[in-house]
C-alpha atoms as a PDB file:
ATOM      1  CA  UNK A   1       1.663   9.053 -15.993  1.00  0.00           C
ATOM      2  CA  UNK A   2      -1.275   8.085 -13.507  1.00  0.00           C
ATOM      3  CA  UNK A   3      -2.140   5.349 -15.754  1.00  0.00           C
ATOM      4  CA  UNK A   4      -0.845   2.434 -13.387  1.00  0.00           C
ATOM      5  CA  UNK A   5      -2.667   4.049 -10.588  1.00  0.00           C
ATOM      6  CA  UNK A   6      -5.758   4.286 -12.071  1.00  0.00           C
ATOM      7  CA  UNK A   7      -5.473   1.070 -13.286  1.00  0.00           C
ATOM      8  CA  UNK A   8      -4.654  -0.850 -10.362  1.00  0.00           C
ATOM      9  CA  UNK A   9      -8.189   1.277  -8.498  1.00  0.00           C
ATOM     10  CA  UNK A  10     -10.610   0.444 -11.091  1.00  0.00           C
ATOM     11  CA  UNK A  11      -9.420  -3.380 -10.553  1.00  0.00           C
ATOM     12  CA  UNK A  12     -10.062  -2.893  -7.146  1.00  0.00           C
ATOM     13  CA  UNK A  13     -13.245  -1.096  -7.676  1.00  0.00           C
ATOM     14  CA  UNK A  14     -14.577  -3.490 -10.030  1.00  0.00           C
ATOM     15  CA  UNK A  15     -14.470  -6.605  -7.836  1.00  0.00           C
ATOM     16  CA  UNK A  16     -15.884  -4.607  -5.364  1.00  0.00           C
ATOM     17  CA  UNK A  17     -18.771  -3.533  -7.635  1.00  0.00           C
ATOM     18  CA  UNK A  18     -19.205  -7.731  -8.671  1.00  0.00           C
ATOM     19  CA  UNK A  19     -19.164  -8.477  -5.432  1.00  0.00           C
ATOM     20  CA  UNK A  20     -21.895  -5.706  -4.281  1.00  0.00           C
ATOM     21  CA  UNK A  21     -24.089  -6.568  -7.609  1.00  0.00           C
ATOM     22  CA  UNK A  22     -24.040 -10.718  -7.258  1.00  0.00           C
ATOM     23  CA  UNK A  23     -25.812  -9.690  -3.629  1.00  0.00           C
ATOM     24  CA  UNK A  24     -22.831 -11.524  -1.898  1.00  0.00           C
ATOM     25  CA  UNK A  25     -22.366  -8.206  -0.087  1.00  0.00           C
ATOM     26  CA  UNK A  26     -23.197  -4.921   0.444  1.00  0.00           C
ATOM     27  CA  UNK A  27     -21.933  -1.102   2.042  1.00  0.00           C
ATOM     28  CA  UNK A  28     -22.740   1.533   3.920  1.00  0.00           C
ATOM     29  CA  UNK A  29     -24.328   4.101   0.893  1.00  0.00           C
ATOM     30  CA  UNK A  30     -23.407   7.056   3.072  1.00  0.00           C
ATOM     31  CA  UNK A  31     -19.794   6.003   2.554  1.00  0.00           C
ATOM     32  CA  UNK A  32     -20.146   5.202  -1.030  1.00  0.00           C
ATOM     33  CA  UNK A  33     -22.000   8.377  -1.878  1.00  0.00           C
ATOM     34  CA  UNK A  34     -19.554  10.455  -0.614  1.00  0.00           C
ATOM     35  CA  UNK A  35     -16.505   9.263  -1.605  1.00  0.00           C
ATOM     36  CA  UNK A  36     -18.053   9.459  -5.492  1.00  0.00           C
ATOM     37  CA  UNK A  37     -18.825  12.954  -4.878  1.00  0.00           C
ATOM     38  CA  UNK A  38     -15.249  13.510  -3.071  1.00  0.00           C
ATOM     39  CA  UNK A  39     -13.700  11.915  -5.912  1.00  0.00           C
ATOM     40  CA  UNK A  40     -15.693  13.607  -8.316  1.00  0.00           C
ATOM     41  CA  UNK A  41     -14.605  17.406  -6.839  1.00  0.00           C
ATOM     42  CA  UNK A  42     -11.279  17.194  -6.450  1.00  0.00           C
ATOM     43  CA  UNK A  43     -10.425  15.385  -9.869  1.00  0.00           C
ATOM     44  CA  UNK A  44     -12.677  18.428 -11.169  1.00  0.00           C
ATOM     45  CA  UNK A  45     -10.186  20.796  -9.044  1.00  0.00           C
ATOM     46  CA  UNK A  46      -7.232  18.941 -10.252  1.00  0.00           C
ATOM     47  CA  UNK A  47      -7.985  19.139 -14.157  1.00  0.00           C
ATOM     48  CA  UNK A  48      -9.429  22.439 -13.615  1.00  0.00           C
ATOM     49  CA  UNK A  49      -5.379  23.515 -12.015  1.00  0.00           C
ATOM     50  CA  UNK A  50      -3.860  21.711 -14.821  1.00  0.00           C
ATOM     51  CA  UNK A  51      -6.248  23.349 -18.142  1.00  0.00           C
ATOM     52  CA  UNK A  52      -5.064  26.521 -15.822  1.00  0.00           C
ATOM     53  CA  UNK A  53      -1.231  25.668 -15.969  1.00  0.00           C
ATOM     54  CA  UNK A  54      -0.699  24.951 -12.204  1.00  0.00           C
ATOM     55  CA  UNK A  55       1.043  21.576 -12.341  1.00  0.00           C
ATOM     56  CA  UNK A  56       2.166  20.748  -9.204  1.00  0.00           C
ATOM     57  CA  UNK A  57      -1.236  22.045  -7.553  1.00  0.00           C
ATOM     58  CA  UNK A  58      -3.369  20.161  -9.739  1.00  0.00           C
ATOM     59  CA  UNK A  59      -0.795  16.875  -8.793  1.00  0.00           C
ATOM     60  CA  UNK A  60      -0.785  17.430  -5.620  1.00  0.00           C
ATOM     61  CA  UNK A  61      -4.777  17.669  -5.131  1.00  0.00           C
ATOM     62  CA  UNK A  62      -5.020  14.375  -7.323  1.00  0.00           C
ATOM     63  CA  UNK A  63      -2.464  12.833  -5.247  1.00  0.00           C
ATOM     64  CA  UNK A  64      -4.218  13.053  -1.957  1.00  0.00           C
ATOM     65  CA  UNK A  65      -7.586  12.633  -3.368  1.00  0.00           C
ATOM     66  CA  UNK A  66      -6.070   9.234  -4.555  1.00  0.00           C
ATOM     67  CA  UNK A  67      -4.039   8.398  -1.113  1.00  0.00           C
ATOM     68  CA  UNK A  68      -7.464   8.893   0.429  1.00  0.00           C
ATOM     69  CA  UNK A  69      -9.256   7.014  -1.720  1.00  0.00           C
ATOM     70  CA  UNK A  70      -7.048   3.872  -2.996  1.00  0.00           C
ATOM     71  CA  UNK A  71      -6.997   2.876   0.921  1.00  0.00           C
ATOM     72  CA  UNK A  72     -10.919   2.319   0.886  1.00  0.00           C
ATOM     73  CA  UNK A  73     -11.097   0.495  -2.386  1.00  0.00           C
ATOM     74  CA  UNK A  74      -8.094  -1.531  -1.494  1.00  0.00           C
ATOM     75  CA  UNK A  75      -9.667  -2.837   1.967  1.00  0.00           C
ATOM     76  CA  UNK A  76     -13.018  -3.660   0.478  1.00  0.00           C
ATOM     77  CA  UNK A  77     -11.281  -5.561  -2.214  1.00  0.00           C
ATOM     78  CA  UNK A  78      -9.102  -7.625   0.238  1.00  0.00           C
ATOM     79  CA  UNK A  79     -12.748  -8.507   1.990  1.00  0.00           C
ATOM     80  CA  UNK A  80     -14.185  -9.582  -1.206  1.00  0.00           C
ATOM     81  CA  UNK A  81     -11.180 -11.634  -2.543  1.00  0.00           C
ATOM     82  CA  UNK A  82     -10.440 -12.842   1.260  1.00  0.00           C
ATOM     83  CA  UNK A  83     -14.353 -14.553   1.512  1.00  0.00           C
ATOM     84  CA  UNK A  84     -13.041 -17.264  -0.794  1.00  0.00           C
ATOM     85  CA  UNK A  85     -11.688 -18.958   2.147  1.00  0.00           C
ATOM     86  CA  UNK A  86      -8.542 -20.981   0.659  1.00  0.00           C
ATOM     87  CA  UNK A  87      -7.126 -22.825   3.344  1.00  0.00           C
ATOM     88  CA  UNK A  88      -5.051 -20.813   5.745  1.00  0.00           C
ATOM     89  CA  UNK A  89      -1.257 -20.930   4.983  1.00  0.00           C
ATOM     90  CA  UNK A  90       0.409 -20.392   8.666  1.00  0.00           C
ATOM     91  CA  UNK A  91       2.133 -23.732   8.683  1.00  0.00           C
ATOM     92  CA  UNK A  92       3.099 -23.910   5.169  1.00  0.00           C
ATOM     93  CA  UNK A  93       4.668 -20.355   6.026  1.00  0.00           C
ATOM     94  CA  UNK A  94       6.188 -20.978   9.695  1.00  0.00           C
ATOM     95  CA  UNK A  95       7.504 -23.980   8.014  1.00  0.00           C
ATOM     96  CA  UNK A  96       9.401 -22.066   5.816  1.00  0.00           C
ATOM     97  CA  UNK A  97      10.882 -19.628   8.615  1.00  0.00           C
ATOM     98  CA  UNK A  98      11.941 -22.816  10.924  1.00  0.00           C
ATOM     99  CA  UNK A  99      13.184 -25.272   8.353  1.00  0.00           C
ATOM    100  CA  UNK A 100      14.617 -22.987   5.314  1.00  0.00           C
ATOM    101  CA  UNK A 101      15.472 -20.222   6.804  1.00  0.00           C
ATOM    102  CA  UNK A 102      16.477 -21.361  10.021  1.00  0.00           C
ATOM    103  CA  UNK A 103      14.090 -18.563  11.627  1.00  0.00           C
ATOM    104  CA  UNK A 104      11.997 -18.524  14.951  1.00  0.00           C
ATOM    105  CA  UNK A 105       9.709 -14.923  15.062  1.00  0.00           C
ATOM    106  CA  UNK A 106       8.747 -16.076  18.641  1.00  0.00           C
ATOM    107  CA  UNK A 107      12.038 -16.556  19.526  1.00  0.00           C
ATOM    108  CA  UNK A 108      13.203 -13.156  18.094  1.00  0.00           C
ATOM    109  CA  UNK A 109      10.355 -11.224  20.144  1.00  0.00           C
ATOM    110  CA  UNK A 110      10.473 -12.879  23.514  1.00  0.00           C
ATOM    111  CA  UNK A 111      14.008 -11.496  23.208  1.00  0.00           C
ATOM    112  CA  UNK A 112      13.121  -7.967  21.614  1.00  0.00           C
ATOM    113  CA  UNK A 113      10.448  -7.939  24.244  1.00  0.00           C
ATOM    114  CA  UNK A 114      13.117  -7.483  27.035  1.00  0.00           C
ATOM    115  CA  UNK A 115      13.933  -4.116  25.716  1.00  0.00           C
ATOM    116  CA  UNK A 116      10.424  -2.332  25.551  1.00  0.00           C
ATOM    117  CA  UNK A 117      12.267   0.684  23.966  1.00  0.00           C
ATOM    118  CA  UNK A 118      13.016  -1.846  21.185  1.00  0.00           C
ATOM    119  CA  UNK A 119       9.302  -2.717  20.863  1.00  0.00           C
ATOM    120  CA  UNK A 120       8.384   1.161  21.236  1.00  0.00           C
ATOM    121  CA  UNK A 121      10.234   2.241  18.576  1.00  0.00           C
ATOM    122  CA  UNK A 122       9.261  -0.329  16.406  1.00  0.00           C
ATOM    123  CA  UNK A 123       5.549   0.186  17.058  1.00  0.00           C
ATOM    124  CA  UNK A 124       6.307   3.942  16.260  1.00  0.00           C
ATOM    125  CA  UNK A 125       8.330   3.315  13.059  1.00  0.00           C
ATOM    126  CA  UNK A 126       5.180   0.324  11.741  1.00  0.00           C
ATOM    127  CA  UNK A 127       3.016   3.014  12.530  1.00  0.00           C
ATOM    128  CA  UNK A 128       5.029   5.736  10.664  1.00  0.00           C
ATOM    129  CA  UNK A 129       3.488   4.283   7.218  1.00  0.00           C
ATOM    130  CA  UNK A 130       0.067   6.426   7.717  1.00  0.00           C
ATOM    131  CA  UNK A 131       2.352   9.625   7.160  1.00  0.00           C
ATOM    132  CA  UNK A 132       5.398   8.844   5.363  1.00  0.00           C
ATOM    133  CA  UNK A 133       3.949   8.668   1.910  1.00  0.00           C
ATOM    134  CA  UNK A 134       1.934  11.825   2.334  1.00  0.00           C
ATOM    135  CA  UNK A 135       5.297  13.432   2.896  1.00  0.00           C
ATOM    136  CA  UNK A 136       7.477  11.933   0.295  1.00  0.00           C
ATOM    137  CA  UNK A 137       4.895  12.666  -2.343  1.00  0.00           C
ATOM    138  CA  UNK A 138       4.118  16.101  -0.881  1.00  0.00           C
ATOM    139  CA  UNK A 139       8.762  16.660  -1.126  1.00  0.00           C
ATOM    140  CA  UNK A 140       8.582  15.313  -4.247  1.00  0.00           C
ATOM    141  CA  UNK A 141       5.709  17.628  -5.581  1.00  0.00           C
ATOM    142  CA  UNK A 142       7.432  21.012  -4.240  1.00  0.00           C
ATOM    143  CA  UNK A 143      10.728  20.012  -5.784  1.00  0.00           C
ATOM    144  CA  UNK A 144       9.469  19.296  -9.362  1.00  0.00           C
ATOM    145  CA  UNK A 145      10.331  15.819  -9.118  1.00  0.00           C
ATOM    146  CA  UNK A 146       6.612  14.993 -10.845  1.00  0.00           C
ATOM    147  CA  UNK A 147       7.623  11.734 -12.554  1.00  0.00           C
ATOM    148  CA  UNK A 148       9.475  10.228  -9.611  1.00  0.00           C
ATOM    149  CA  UNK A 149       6.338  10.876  -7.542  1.00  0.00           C
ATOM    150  CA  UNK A 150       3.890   9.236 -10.169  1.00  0.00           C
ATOM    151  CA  UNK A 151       6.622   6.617  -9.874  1.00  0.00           C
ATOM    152  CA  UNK A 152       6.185   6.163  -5.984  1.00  0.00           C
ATOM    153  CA  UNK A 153       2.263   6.358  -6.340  1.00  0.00           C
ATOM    154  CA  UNK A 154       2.471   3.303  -9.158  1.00  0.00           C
ATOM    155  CA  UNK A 155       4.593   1.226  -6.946  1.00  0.00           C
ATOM    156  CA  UNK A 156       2.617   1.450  -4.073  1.00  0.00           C
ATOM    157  CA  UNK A 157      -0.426   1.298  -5.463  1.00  0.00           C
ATOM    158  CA  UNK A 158       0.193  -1.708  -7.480  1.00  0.00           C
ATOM    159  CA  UNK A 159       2.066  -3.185  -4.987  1.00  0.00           C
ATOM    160  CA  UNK A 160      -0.983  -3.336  -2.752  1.00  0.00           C
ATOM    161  CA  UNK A 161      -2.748  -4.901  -5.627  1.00  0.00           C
ATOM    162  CA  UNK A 162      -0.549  -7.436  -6.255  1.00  0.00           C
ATOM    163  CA  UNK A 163      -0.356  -8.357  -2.519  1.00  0.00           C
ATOM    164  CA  UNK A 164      -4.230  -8.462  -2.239  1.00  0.00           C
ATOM    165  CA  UNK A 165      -4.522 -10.737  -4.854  1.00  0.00           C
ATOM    166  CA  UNK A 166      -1.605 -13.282  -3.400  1.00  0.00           C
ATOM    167  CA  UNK A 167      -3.237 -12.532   0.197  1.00  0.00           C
ATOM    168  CA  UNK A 168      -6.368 -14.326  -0.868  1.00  0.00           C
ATOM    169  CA  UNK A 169      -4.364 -17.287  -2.498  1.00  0.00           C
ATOM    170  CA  UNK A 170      -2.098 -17.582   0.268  1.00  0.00           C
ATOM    171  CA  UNK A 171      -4.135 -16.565   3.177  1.00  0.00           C
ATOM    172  CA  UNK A 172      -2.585 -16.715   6.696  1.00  0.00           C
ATOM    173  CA  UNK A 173      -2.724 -14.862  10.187  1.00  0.00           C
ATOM    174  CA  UNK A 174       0.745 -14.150  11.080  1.00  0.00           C
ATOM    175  CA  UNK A 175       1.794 -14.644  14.537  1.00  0.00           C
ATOM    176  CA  UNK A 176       1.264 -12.337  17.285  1.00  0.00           C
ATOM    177  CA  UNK A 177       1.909  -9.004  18.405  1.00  0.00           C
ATOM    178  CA  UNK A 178      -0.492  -7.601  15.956  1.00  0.00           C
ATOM    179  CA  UNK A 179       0.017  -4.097  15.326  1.00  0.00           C
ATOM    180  CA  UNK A 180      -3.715  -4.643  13.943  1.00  0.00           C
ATOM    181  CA  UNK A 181      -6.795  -5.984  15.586  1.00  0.00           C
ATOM    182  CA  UNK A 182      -7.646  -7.733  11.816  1.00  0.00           C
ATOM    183  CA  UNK A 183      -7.577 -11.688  13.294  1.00  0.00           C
ATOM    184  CA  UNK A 184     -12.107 -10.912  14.266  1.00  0.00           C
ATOM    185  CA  UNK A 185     -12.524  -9.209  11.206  1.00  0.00           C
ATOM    186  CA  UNK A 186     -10.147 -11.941   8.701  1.00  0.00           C
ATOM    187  CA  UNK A 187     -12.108 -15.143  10.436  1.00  0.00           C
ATOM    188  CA  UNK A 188     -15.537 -13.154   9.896  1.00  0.00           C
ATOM    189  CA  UNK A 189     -15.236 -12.461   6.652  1.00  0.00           C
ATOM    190  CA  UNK A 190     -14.384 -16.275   5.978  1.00  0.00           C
ATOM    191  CA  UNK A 191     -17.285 -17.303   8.203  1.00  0.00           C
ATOM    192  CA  UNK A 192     -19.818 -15.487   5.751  1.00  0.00           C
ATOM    193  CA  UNK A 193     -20.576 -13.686   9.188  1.00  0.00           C
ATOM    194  CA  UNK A 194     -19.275 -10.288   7.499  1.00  0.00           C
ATOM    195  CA  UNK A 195     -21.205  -8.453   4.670  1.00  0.00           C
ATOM    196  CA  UNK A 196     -21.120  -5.547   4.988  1.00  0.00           C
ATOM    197  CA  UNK A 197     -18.751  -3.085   4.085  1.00  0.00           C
ATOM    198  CA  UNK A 198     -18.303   0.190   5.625  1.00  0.00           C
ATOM    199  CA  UNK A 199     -15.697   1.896   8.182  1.00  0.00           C
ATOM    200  CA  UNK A 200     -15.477  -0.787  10.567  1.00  0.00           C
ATOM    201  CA  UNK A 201     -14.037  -3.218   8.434  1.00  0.00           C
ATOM    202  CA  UNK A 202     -11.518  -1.371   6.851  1.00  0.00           C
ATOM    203  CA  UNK A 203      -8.192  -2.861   8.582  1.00  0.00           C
ATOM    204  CA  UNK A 204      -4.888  -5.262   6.648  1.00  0.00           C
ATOM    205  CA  UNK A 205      -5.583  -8.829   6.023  1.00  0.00           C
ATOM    206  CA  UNK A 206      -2.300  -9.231   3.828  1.00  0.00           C
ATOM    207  CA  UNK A 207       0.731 -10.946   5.748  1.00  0.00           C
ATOM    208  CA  UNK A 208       2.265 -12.593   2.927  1.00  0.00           C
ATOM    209  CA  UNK A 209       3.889 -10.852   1.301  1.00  0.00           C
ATOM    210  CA  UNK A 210       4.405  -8.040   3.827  1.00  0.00           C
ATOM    211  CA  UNK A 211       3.206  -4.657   2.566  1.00  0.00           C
ATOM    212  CA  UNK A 212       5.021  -2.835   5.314  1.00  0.00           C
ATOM    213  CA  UNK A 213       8.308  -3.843   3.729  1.00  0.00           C
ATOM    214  CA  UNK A 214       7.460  -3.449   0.088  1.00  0.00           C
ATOM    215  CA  UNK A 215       6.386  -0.140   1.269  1.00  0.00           C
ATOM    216  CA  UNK A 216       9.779   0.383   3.615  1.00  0.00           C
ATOM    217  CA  UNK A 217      11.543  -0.094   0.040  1.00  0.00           C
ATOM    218  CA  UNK A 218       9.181   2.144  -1.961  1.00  0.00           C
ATOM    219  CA  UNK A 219       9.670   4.829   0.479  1.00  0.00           C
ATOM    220  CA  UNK A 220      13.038   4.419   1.275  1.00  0.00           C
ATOM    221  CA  UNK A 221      13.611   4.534  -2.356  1.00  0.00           C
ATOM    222  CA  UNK A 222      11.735   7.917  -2.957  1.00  0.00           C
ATOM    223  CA  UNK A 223      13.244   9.640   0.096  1.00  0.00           C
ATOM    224  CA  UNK A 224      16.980   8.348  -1.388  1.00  0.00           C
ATOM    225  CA  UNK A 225      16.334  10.922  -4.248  1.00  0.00           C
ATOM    226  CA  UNK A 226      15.680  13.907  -2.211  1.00  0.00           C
ATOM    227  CA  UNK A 227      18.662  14.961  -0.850  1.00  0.00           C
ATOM    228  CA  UNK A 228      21.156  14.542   2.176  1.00  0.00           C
ATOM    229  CA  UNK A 229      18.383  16.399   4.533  1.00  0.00           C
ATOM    230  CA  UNK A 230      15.431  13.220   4.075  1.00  0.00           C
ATOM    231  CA  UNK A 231      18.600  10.675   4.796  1.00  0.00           C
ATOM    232  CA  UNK A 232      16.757  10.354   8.191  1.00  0.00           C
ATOM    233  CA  UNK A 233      13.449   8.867   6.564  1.00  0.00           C
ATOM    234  CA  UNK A 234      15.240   7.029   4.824  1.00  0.00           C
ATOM    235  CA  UNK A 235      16.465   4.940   7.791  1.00  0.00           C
ATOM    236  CA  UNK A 236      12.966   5.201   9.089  1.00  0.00           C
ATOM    237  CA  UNK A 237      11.657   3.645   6.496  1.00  0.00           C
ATOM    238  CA  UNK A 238      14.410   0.638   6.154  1.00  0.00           C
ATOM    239  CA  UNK A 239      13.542  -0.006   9.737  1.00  0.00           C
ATOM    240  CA  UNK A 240       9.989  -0.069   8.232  1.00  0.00           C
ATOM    241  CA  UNK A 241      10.974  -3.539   7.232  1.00  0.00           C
ATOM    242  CA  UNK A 242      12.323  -4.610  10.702  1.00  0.00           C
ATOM    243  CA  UNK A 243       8.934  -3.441  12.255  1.00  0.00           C
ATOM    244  CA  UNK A 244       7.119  -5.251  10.186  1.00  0.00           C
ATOM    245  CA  UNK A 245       8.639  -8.894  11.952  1.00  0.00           C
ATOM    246  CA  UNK A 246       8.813  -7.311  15.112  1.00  0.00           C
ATOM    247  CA  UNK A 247       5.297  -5.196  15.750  1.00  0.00           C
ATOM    248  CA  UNK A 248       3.438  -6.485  12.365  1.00  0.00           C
ATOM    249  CA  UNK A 249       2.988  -9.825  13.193  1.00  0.00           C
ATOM    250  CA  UNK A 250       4.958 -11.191  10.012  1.00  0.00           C
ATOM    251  CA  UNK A 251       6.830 -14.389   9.119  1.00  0.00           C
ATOM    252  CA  UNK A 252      10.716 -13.854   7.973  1.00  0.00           C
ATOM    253  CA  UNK A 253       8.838 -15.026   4.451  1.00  0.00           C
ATOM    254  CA  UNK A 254       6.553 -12.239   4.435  1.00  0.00           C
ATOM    255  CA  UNK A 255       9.250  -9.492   4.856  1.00  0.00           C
ATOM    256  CA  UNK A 256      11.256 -11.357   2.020  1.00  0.00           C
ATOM    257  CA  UNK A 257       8.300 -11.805  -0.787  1.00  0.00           C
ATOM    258  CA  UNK A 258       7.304  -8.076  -0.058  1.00  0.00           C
ATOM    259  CA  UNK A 259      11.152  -6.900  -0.453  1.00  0.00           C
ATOM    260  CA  UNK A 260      11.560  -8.624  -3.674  1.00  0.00           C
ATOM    261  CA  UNK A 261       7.952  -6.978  -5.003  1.00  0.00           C
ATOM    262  CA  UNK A 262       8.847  -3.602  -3.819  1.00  0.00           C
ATOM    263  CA  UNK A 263      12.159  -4.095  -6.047  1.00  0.00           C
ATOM    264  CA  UNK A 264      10.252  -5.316  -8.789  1.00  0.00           C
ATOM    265  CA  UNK A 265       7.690  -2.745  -8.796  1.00  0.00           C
ATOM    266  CA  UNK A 266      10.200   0.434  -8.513  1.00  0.00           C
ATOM    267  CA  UNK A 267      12.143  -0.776 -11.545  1.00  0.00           C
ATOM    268  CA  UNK A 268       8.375  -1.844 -13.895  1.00  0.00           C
ATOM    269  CA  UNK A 269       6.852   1.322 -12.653  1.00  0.00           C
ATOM    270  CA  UNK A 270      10.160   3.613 -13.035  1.00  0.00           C
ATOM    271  CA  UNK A 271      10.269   2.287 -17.041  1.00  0.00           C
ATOM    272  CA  UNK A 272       6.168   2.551 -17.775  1.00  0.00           C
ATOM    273  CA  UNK A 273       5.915   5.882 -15.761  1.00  0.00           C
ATOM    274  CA  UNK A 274       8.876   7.215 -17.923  1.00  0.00           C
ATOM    275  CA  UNK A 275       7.727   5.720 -21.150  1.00  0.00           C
ATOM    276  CA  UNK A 276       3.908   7.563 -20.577  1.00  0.00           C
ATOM    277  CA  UNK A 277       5.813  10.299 -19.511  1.00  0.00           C
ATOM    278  CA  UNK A 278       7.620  11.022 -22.578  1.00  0.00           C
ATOM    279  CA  UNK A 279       4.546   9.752 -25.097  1.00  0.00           C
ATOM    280  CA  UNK A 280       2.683  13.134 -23.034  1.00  0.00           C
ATOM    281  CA  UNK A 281       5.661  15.040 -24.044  1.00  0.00           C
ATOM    282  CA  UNK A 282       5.878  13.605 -28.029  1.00  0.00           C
ATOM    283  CA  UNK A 283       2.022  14.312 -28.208  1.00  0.00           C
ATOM    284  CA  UNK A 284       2.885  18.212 -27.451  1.00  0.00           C
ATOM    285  CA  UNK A 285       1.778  18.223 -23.841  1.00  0.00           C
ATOM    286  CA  UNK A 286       3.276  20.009 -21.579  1.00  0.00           C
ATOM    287  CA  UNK A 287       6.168  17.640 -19.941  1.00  0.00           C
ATOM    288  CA  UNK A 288       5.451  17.588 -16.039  1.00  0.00           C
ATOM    289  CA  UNK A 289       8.444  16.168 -14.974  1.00  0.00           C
ATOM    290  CA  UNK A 290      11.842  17.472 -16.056  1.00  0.00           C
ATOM    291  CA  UNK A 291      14.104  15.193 -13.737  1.00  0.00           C
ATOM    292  CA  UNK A 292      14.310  11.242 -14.507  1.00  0.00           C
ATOM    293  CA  UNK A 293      12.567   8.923 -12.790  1.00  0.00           C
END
């Protein structure tokens, strides 16, 4: 069921790898060398729990081995793809706010700005996504609900892919507040002036589409399914998508693109994760999900 996951990393890690053989860049080897060998344990561990028969263990330590790791591969990637340096999109996008959509962000906070417990809780909330999946996918693992977690991980996973890839197509800065400080790190990397990838450098460069709201749906989504007692994260994370305009620095655009690929993404990744689901179970594996996805 992890195949999308996996999929969408080694994509990630393989542009990184082109990138660090042409000699265009390069990265810190203390970094590299131990996330291999972090990698390397704890997918040991996890196969090791599953030959064993402890399921939701050996998910669970794959799970955060992979939220830990598909960050990291996912920032370096967005470096690589954003040194292309296509021309910067902010008009072509504010000009879709102000004349299609009839939108002003600027507008919108100066006014939200008058209420700094508005802007408070919105910083909290944009913040919230550091946590949120760690919990939904940690719910999900306790109550069985295996598939619909693998489902979750796809989505946003894939999602952050897809984004990356549009990101360095349609490149663009947003418009401040930045919940971020990306704007040095985004014109250095399209200066040349940045090679080098380690720690520093790991911060978002994607504002269209948003990945805050595609996430805000992909959470919102998984939290929906367990129960009447994670209703409350599931508001969180539809203000997710509010946050995003107010404290994320995002055009109305942005929050509608990532919307629409958070949709698309739960409903491709709900089918393929079922359909690898059941070919585990019709090749006399055990079946690690018994709920739907």
């Amino acid at each position: 069921m992890a195949v999308p996951v996996y999929g969408a990393l080694a994509l990630a890690v393989l542009i990184v790898a082109l990138a660090l053989a042409s000699g265009r860049f390069d990265i810190d080897r203390g970094l590299l060398d131990d996330g291999i060998a972090s990698t390397v344990f704890f997918l040991m561990i996890a196969y090791a729990m599953r030959w064993l028969g402890f399921e939701r263990l050996a998910t669970g330590v794959e799970m955060m081995m992979l939220s830990a790791i598909i960050p990291i591969a996912m920032a370096f990637c967005s470096l690589v793809l954003a040194s292309s340096a296509w021309p910067m999109r902010d008009a072509e996008l504010a000009a879709i706010d102000v004349g299609l959509l009839g939108f002003d962000r600027q507008a919108v906070v100066a006014t939200a700005r008058r209420l700094p417990w508005l802007m408070m809780v919105s910083g909290w909330v944009y913040r919230s996504a550091a946590m949120t999946p760690y919990l939904l996918l940690v719910a999900m693992i306790a109550r069985r609900q295996l598939r619909s977690a693998w489902v979750v991980m796809s989505a946003l996973t894939v999602t952050a892919a897809v984004a990356i890839f549009i990101m360095a197509l349609v490149p663009a800065f947003g418009t401040p507040p930045y919940a971020y400080r990306f704007v040095d790190i985004f014109i250095a990397v399209r200066s040349g002036e940045l090679r080098h990838l380690d720690g520093s450098a790991i911060t978002g460069l994607v504002t269209f589409p948003s990945v805050h709201a595609a996430d805000g749906v992909i959470l919102a989504w998984g939290f929906s399914r367990l129960g009447t007692w994670a209703l409350p994260l599931v508001a969180v994370n539809i203000l997710m998508i509010e946050s995003a305009l107010l404290s994320g620095g995002h055009y109305l655009i942005d929050l509608i693109a990532g919307v629409a690929l958070a949709i698309t993404m739960i409903k491709l990744m709900s089918k393929t994760v079922g359909r690898l689901d059941r070919a585990e179970h019709h090749r006399g594996q055990p079946a690690p999900a018994s709920e739907g996805a």
